[in-house]
C-alpha atoms as a PDB file:
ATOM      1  CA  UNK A   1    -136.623  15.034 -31.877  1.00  0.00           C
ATOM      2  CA  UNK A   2    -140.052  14.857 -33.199  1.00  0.00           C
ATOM      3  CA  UNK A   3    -139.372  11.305 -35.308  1.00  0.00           C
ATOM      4  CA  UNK A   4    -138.388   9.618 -32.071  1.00  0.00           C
ATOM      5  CA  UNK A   5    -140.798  10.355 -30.139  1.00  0.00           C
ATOM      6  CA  UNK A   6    -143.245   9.576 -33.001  1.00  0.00           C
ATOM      7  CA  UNK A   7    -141.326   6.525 -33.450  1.00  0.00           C
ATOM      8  CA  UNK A   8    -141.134   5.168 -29.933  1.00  0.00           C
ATOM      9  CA  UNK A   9    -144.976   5.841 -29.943  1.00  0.00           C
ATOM     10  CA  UNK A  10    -145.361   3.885 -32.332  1.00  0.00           C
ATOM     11  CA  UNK A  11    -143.316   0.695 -30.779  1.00  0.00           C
ATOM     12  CA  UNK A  12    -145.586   1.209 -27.773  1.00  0.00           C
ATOM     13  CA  UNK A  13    -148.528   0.692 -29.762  1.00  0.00           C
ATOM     14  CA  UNK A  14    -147.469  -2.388 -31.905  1.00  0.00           C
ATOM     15  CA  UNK A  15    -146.015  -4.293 -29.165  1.00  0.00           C
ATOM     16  CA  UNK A  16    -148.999  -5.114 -27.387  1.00  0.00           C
ATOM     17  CA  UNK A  17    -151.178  -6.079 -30.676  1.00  0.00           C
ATOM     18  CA  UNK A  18    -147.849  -8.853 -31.551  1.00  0.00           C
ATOM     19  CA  UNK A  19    -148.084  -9.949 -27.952  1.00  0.00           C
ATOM     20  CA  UNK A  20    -151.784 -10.835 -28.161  1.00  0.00           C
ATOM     21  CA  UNK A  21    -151.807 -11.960 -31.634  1.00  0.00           C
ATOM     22  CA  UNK A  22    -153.460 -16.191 -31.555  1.00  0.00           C
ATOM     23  CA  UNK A  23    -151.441 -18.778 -33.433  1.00  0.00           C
ATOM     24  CA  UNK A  24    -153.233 -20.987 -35.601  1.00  0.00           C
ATOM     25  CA  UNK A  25    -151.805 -24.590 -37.272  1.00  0.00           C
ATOM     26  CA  UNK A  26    -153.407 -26.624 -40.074  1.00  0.00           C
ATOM     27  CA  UNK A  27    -152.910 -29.096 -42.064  1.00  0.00           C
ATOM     28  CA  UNK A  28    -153.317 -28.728 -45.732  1.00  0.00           C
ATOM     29  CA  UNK A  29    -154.950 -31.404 -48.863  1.00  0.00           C
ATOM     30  CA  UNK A  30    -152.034 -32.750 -49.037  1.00  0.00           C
ATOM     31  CA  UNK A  31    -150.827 -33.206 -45.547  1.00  0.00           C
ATOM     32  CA  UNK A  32    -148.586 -30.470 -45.198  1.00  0.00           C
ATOM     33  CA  UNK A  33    -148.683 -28.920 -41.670  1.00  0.00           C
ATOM     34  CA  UNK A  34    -148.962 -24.653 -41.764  1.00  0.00           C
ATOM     35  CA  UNK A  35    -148.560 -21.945 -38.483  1.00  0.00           C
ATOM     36  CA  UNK A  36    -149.862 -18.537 -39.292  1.00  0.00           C
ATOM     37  CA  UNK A  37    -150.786 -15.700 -36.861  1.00  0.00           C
ATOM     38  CA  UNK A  38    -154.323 -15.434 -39.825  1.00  0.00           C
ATOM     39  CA  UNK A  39    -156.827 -17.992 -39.405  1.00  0.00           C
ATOM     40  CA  UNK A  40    -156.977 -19.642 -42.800  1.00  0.00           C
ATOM     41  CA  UNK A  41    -160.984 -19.526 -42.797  1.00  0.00           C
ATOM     42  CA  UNK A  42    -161.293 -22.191 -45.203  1.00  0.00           C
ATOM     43  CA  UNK A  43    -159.701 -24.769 -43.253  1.00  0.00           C
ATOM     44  CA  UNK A  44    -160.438 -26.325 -39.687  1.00  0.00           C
ATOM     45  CA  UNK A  45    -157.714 -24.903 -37.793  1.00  0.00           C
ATOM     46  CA  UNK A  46    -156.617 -25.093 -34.380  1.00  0.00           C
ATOM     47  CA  UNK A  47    -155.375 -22.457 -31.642  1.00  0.00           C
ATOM     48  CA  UNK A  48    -151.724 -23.363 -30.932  1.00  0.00           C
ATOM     49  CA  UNK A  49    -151.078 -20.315 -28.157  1.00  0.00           C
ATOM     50  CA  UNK A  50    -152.075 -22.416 -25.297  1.00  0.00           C
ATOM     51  CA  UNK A  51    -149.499 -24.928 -26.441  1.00  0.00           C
ATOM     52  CA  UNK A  52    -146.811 -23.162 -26.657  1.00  0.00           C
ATOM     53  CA  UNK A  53    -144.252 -22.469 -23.693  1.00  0.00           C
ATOM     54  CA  UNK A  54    -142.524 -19.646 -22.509  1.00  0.00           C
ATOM     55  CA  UNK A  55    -138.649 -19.228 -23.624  1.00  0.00           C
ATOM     56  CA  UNK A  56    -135.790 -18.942 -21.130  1.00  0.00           C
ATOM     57  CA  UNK A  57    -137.699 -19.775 -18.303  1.00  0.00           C
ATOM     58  CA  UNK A  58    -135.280 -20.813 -15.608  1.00  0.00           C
ATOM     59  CA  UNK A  59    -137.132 -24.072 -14.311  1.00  0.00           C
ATOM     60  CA  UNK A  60    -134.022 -25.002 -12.723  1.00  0.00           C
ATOM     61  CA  UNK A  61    -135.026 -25.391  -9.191  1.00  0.00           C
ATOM     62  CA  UNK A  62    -138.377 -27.875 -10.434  1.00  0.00           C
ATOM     63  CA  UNK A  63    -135.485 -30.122 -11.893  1.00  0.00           C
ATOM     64  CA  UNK A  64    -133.696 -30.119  -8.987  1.00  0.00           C
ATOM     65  CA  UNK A  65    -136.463 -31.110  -6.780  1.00  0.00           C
ATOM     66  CA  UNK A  66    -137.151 -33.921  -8.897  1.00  0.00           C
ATOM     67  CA  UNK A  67    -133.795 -35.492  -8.814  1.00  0.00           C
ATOM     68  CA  UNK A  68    -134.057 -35.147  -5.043  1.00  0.00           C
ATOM     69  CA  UNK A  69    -136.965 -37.264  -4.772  1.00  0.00           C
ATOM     70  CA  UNK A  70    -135.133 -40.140  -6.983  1.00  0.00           C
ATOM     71  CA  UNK A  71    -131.417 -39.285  -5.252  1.00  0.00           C
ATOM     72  CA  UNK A  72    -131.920 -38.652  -1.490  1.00  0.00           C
ATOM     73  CA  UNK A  73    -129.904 -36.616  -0.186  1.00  0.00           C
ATOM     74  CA  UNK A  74    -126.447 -37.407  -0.047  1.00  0.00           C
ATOM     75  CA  UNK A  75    -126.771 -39.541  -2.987  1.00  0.00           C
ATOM     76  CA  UNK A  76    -126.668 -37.013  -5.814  1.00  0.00           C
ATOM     77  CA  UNK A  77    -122.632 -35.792  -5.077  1.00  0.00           C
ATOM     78  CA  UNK A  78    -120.835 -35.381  -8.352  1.00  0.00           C
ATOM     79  CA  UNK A  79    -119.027 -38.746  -9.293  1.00  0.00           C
ATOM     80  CA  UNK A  80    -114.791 -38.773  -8.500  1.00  0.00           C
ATOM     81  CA  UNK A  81    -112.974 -40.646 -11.038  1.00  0.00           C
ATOM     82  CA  UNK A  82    -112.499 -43.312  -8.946  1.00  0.00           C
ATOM     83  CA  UNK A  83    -116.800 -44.098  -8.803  1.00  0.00           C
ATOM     84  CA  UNK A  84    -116.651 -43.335 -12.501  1.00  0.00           C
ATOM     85  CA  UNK A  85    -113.965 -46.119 -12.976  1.00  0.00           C
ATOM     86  CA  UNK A  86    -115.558 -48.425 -10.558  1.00  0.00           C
ATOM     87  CA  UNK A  87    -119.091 -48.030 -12.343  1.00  0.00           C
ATOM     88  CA  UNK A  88    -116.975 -48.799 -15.886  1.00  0.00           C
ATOM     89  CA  UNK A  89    -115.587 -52.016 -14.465  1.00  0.00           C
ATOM     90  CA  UNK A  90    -118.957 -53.140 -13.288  1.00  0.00           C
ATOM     91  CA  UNK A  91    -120.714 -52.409 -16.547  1.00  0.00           C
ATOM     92  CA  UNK A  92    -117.864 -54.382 -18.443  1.00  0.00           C
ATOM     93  CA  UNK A  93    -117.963 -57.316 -16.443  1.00  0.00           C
ATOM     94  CA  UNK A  94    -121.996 -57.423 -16.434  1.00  0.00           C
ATOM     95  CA  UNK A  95    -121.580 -57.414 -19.977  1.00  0.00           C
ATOM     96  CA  UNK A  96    -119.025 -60.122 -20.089  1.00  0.00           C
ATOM     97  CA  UNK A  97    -121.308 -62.153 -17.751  1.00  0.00           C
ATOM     98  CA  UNK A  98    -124.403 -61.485 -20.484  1.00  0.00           C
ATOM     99  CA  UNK A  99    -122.014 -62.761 -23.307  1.00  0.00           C
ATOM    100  CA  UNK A 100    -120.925 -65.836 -21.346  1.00  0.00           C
ATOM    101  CA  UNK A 101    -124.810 -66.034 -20.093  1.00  0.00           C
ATOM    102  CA  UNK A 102    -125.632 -66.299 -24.004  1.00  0.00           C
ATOM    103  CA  UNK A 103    -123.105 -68.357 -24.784  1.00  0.00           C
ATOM    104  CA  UNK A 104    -124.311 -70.801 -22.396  1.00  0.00           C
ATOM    105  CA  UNK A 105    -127.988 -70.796 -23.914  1.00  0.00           C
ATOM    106  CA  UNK A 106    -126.572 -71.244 -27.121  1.00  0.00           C
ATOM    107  CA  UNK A 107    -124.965 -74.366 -26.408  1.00  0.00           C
ATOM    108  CA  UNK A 108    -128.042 -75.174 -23.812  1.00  0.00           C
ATOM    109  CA  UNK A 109    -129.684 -75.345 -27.375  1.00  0.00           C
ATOM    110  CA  UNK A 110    -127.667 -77.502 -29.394  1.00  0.00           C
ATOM    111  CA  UNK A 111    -127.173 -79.898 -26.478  1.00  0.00           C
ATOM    112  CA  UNK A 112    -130.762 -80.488 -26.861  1.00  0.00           C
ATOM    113  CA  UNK A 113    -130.488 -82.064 -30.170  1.00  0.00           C
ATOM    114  CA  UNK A 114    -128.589 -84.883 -31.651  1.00  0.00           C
ATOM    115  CA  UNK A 115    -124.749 -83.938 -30.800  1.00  0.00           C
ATOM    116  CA  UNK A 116    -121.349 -84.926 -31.227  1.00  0.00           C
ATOM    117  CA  UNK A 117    -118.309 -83.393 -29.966  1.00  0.00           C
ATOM    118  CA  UNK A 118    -114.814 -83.199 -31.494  1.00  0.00           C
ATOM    119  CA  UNK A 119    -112.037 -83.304 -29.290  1.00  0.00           C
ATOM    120  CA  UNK A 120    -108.478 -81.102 -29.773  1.00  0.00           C
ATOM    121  CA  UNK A 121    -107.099 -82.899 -32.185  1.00  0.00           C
ATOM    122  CA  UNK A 122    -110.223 -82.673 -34.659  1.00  0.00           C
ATOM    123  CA  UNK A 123    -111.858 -86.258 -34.014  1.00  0.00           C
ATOM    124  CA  UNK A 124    -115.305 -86.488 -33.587  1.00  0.00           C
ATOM    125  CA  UNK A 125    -116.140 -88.469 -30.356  1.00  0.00           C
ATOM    126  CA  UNK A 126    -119.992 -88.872 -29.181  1.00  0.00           C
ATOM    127  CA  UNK A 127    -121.014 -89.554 -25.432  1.00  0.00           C
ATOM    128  CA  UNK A 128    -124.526 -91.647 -24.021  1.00  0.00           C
ATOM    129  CA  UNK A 129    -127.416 -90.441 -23.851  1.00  0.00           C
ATOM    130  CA  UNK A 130    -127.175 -90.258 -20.565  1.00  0.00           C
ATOM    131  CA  UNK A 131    -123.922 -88.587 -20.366  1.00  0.00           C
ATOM    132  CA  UNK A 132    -126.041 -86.082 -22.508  1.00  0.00           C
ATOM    133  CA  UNK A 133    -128.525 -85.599 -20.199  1.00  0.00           C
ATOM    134  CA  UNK A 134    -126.638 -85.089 -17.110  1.00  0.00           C
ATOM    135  CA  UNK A 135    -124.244 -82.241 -19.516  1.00  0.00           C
ATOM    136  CA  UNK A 136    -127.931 -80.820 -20.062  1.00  0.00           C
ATOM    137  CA  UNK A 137    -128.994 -80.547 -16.439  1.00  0.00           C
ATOM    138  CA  UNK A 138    -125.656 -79.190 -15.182  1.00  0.00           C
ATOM    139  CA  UNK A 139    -125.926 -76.271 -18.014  1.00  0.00           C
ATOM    140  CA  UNK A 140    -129.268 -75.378 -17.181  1.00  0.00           C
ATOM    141  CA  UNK A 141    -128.259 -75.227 -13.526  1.00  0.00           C
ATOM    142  CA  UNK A 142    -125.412 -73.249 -14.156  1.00  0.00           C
ATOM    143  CA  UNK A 143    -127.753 -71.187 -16.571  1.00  0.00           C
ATOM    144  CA  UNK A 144    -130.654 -70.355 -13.694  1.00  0.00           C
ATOM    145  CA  UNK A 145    -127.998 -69.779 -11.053  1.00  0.00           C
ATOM    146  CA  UNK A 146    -125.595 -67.068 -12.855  1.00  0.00           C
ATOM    147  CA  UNK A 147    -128.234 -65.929 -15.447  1.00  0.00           C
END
């Protein structure tokens, strides 16, 4: 009976000198960072316990005020399967419009230049210059309007 009590006295007495023990971090010749609860003395080190945050705080409710302010209410219900397919189909056809949008610059590009074209058979055909030109404004057109 007499060890525990000398035993939980003890615990009573350590816990507060961990609890108010400072954190120090430095970093060493050779650029090595150290923590130690012992200030190293011989090298500039700095207080860490102000940085550091408490664990398992529940800060819950702060993170659901936030997404309130972006996501009125109303906005933030849980996505059905159907929204989640919708939003899928939408991503994959803005990404087939960037593709066809790149595409287009692409060939904006090389229109630009001396060109030929080759038709299905593998002959090489070329057009006027002016042909040219007009292919070149219709493409950048088409390029400002759906890009």
């Amino acid at each position: 009976m007499r060890v525990g009590w000398k035993l939980a006295l003890m615990v009573m007495i350590s816990v507060p000198a961990v609890c108010g023990a400072e954190l120090y971090r430095w970093t060493d010749s050779d650029g090595k960072v150290h923590y130690s609860d012992r200030n190293p003395g011989d090298v500039q080190a700095e207080s860490i316990e102000k940085t550091l945050k408490p664990v398992n705080v529940d800060e819950s409710h702060q993170e659901t005020k936030k997404l309130n302010r972006v996501f009125p209410e109303g906005e933030n219900e849980e996505l059905t399967s159907e929204t989640a397919q919708k939003r899928r189909q939408e991503q994959q056809a803005q990404q087939e419009q960037d593709q066809r949008c790149a595409q287009a610059k692409e060939y904006l590009r090389k229109l630009k230049g001396p060109v030929y074209f080759v038709d299905e058979e593998g002959n090489e055909y070329d057009i006027s210059e002016r042909e040219r030109q007009e292919r070149e404004k219709e493409l950048e057109q088409s390029i400002a309007e759906h890009c």
